[in-house]
Protein backbone atom coordinates (compact mmCIF):
# COMPACT_ATOMS: atom_id res chain seq x y z
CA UNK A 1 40.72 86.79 -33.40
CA UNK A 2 39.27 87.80 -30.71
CA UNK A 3 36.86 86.10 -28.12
CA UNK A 4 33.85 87.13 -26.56
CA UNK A 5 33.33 87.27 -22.29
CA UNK A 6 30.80 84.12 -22.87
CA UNK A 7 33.70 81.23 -24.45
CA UNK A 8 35.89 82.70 -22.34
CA UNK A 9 34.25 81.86 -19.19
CA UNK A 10 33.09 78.68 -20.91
CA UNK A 11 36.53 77.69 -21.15
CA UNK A 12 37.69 79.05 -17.56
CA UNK A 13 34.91 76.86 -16.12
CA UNK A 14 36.00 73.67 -18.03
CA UNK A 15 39.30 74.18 -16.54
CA UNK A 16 38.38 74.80 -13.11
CA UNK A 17 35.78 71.69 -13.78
CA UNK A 18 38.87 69.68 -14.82
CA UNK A 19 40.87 70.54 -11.85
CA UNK A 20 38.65 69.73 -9.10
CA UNK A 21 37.51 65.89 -10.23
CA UNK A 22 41.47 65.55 -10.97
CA UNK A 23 41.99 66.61 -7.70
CA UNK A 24 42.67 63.55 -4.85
CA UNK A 25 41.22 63.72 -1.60
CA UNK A 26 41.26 61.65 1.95
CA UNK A 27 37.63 60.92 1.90
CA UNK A 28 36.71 57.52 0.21
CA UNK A 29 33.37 57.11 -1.42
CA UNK A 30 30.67 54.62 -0.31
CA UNK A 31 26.94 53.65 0.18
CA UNK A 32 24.26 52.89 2.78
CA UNK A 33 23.56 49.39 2.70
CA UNK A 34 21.31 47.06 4.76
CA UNK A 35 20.20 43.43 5.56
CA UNK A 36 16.42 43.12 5.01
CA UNK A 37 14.26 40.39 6.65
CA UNK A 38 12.38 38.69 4.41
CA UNK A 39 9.42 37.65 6.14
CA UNK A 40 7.71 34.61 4.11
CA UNK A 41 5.44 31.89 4.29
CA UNK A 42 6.74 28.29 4.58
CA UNK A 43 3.83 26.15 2.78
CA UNK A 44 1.43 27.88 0.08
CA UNK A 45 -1.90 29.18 1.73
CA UNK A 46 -4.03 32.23 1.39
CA UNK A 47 -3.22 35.60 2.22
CA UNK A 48 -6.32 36.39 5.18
CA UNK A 49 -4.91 39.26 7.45
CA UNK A 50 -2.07 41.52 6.40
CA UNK A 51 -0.92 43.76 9.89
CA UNK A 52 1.38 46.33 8.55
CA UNK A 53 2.07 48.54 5.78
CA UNK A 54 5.48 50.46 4.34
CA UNK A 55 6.86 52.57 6.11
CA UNK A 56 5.41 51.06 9.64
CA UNK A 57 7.67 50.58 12.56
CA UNK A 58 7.31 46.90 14.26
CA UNK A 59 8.74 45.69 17.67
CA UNK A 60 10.33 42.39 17.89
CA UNK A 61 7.22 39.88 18.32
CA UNK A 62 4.52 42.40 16.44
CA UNK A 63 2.20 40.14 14.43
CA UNK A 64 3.20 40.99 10.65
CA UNK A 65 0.55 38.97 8.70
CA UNK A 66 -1.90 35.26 9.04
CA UNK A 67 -2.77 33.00 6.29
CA UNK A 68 -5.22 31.03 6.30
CA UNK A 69 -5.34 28.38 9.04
CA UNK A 70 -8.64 27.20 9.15
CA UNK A 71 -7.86 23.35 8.59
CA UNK A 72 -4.67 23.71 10.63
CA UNK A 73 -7.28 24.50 13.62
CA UNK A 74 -9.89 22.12 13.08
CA UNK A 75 -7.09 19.51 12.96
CA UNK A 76 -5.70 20.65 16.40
CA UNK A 77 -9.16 20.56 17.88
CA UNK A 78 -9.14 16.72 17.01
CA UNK A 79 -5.72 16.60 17.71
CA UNK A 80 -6.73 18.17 21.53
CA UNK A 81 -9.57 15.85 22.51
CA UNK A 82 -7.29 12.84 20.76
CA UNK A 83 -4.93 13.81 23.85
CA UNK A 84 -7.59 14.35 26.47
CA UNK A 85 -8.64 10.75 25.55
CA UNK A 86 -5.14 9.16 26.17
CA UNK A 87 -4.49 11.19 28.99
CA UNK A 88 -7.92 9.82 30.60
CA UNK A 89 -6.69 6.23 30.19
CA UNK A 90 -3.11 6.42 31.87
CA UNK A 91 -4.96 7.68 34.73
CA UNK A 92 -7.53 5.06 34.41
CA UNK A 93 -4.69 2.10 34.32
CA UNK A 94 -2.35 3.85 37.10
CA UNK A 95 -5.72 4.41 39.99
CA UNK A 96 -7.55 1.43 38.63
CA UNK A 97 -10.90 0.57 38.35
CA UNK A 98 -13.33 3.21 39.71
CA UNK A 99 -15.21 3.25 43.09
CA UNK A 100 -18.84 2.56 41.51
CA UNK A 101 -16.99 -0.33 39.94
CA UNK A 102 -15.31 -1.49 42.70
CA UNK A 103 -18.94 -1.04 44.49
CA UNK A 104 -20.74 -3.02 41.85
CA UNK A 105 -17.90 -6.14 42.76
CA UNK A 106 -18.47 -5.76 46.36
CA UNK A 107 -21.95 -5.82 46.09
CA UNK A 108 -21.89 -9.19 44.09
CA UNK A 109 -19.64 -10.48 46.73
CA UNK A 110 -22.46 -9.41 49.66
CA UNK A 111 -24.74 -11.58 47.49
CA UNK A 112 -22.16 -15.26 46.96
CA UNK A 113 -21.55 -14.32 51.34
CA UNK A 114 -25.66 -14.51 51.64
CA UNK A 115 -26.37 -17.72 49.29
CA UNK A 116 -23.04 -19.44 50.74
CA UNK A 117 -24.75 -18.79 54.51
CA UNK A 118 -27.82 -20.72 53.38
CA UNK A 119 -26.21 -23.41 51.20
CA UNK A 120 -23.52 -24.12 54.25
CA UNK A 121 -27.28 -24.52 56.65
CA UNK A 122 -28.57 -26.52 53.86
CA UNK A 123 -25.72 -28.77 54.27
CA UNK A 124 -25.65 -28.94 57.83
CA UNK A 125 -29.35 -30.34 57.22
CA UNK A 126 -28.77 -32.82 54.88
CA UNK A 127 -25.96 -34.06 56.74
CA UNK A 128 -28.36 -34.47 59.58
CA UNK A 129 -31.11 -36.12 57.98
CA UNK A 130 -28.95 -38.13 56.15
CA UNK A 131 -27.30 -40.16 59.28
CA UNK A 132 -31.24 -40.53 60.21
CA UNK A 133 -31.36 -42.06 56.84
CA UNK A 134 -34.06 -39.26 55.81
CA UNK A 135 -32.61 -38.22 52.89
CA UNK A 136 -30.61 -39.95 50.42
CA UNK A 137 -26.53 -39.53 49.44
CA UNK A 138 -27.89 -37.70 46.35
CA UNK A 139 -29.32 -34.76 48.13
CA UNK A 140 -26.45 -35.37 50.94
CA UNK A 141 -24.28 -34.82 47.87
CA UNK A 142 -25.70 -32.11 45.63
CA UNK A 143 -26.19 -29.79 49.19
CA UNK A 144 -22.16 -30.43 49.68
CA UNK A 145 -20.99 -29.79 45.86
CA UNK A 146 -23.28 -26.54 46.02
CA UNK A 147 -22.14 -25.32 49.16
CA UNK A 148 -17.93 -25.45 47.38
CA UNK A 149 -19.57 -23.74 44.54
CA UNK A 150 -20.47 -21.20 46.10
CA UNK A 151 -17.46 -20.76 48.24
CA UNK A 152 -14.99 -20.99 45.09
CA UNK A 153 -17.10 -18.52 43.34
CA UNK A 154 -16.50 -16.48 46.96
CA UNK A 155 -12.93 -16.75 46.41
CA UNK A 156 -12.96 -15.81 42.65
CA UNK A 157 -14.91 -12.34 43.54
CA UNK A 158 -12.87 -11.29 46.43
CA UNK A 159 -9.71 -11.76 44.09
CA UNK A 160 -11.31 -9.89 41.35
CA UNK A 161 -11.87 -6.86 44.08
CA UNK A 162 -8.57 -6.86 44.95
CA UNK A 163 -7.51 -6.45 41.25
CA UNK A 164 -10.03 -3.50 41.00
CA UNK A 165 -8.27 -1.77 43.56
CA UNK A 166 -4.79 -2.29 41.54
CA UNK A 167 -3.15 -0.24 38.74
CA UNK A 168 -2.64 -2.07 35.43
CA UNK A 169 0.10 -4.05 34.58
CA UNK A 170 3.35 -1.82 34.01
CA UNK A 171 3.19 -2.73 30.18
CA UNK A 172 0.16 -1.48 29.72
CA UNK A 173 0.76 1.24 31.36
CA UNK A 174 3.96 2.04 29.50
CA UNK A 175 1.96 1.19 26.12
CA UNK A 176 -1.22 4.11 27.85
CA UNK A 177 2.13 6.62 28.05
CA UNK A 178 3.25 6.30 24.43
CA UNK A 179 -0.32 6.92 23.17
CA UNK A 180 0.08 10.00 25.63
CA UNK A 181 3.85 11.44 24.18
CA UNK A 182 2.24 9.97 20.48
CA UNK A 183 -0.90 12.75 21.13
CA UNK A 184 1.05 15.50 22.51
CA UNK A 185 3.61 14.98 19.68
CA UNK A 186 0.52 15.61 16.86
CA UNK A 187 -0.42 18.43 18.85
CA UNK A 188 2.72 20.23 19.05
CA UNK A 189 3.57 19.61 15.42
CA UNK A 190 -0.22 21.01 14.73
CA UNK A 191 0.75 24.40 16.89
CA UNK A 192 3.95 24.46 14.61
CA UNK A 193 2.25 24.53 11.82
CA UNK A 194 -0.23 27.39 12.89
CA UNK A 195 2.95 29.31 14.09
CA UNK A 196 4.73 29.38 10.56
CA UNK A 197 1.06 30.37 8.86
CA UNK A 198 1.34 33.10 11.29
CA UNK A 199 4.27 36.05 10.10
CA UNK A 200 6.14 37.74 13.22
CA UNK A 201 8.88 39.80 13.45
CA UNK A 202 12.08 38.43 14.42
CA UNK A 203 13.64 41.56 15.37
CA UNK A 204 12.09 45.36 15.52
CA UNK A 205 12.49 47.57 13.04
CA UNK A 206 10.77 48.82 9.86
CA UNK A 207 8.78 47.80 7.04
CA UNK A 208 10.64 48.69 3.97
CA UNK A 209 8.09 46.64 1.55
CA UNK A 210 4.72 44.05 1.63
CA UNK A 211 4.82 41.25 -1.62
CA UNK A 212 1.07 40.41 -1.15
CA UNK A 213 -2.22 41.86 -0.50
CA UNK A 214 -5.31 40.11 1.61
CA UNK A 215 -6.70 37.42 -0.98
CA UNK A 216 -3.88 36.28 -2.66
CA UNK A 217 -2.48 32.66 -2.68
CA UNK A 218 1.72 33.24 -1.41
CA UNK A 219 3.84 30.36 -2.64
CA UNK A 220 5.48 28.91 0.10
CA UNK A 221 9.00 30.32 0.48
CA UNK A 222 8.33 33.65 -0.95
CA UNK A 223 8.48 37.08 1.34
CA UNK A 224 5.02 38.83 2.15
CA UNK A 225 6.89 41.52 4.20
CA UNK A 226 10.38 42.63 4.30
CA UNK A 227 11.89 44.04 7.63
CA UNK A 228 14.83 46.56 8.01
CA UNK A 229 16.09 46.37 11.55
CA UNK A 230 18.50 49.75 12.48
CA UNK A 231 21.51 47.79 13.40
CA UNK A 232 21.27 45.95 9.86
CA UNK A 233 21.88 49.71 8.09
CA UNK A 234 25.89 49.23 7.49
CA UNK A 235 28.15 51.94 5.42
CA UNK A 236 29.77 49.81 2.34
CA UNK A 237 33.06 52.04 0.86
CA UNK A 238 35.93 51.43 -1.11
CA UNK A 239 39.88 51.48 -0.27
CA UNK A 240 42.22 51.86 -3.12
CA UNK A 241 45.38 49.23 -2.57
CA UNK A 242 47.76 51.81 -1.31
CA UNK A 243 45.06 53.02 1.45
CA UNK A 244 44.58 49.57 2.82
CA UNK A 245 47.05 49.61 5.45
CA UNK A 246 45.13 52.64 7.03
CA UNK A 247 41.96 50.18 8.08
CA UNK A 248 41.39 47.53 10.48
CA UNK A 249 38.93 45.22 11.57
CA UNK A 250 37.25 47.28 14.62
CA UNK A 251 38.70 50.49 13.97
CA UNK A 252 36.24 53.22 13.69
CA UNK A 253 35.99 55.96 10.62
CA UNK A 254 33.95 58.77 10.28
CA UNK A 255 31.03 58.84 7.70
CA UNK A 256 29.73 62.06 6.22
CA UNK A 257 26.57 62.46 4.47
CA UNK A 258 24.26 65.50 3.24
CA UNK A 259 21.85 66.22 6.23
CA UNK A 260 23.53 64.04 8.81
CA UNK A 261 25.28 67.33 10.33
CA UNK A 262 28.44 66.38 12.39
CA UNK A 263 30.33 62.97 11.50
CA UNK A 264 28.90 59.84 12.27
CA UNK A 265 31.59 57.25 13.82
CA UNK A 266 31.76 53.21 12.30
CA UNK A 267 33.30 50.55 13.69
CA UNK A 268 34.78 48.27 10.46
CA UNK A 269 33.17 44.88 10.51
CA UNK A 270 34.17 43.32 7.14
CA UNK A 271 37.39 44.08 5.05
CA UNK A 272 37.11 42.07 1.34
CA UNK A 273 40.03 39.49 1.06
CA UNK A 274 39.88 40.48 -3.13
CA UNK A 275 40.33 43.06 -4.86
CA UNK A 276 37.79 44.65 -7.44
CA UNK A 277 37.23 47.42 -9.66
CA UNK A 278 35.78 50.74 -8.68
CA UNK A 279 32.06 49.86 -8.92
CA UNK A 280 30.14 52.29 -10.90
CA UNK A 281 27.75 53.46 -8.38
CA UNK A 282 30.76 55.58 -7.07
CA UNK A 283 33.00 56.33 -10.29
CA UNK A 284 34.64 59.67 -10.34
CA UNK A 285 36.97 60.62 -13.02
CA UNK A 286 40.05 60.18 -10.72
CA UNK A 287 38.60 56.97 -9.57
CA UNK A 288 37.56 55.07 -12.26
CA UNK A 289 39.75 52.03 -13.15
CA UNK A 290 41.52 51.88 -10.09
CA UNK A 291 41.70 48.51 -7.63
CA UNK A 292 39.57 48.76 -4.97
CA UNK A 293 38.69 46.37 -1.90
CA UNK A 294 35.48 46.12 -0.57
CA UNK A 295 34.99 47.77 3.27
CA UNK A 296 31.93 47.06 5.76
CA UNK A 297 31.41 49.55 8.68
CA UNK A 298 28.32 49.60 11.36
CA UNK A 299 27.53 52.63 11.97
CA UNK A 300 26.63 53.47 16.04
CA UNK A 301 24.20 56.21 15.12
CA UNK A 302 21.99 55.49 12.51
CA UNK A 303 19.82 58.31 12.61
CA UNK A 304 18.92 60.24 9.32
CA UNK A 305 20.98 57.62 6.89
CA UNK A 306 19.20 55.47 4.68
CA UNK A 307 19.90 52.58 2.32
CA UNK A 308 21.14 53.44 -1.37
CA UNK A 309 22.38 57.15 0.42
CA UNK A 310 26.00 58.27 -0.73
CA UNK A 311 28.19 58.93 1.85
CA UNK A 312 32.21 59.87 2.23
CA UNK A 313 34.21 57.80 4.56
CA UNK A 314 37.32 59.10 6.55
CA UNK A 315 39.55 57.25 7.94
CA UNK A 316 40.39 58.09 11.56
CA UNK A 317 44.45 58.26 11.78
């Protein structure tokens, strides 16, 4: 029987088919692979500003995204002039009274000096005109007891200027200084809370996805934008048991990849401690059920790889 030219090459190309995926080669398989940032919100608020969009590049710092922080801000305005208050009042107690006060004292103490002048005169007189028998001991008396009067009262008002002019006592100034740290702590913990209703990026890179648009409500702990920085892109292969010898942590290999042009070097950062089977994202028929362990390289140009993109590893004798 004989065969037409069309099963005949049919066949021919099954053959040749057969003989190249049953054909081993140095290169090991792998992936692109990269650690995203999930940039989320810590307590459940509003979505009000949203900064970037997919595909954006961010520097470290940029301002990603704001909930809504209206009541965070009113309560740091209180928290503010709660501060400027205690503040006010350690100065108060350490300087002590102030000068109009101290001037109000001293001029009550001008007035006791000018009645004490006259009552001491008065005395004088009734001391006088009672050894002429003028006057009786009663006035004598009442002249005398009014004259110590005023001179105690003297003493009491020159004391109390001399406290003006102090500071407080130290334990009320100690107490004025906890209401102070008390204050500044609410205030600081206020400021927190605005900073974590505020997304920013930790490092630069870019945006590979936004969870959220303006107007919606994000549950705290869920990701409104998600981050890929370029040294987070790492090459992710596979090294059958018989190749794992050849590979060591911080040894480079060369990765190959359709439009990257000349080989890209990788230094090995992770080498799996167990072994696993050929994962299917890189099955060929030579390759499938074979023992593989898991290899992490970072590669030191990352320019024109991209996550998910199939690549072929070599490693460097």
């Amino acid at each position: 029987m004989r065969l037409g030219p069309y099963p005949v090459l049919a066949l021919l190309a099954v053959a040749l088919t057969g003989c190249f995926w049953e054909t081993e080669t140095d290169l090991l398989q792998g992936y692109v692979e990269g650690d995203f940032l999930d940039i989320g919100a810590e307590e459940t608020a509003r979505l009000v500003d949203l900064g970037v969009a997919r595909g954006d590049t961010v520097a470290a710092g940029a301002a990603l995204f704001r909930l809504d922080d209206s009541d965070a801000r009113t309560a740091r305005k209180e928290a503010a002039a709660k501060l400027s208050q205690a503040k006010a009042l350690l100065a108060d107690l350490k300087v002590g009274k102030r000068q109009e006060e101290v001037d109000v004292l001293q001029a009550q103490r001008d007035e006791i000096v000018a009645s004490l002048s006259r009552a001491r005169r008065d005395w004088q007189r009734y001391q006088t005109l009672h050894e002429a028998a003028v006057v009786s001991d009663a006035n004598t008396d009442s002249a005398e007891e009014r004259f110590k009067m005023l001179q105690s009262r003297l003493e009491s008002m020159e004391a109390q200027i001399e406290v003006a002019r102090l500071a407080a006592r130290p334990d009320a100034i100690s107490a004025a200084e906890s209401a102070v740290d008390a204050a500044a702590a609410a205030l600081a913990r206020i400021d927190a809370r605005i900073t974590r209703l505020s997304g920013v990026a930790p490092l630069s890179g870019s945006v590979q996805d936004t969870y959220y648009e303006p107007g919606e409500v994000v549950p705290a702990g869920r990701p409104v934008v998600s981050v890929l920085p370029p040294d987070n892109l790492k090459v992710r292969f596979f090294v059958p048991q018989e190749r794992l010898s050849e590979v060591e942590l911080g040894k480079l290999v060369s990765i190959f990849c359709d439009g990257c042009g000349d080989a890209v070097p990788a230094k090995v950062t992770f080498i799996s401690q167990s072994a696993e089977f050929t994962p299917p994202v890189i099955y060929s028929v030579h390759a499938r059920q074979k023992l593989v362990y898991l290899i992490e390289a970072h590669p030191e140009d990352v320019d024109g790889l991209k996550v998910g993109q199939p690549v072929d590893v070599e490693l460097n004798p």
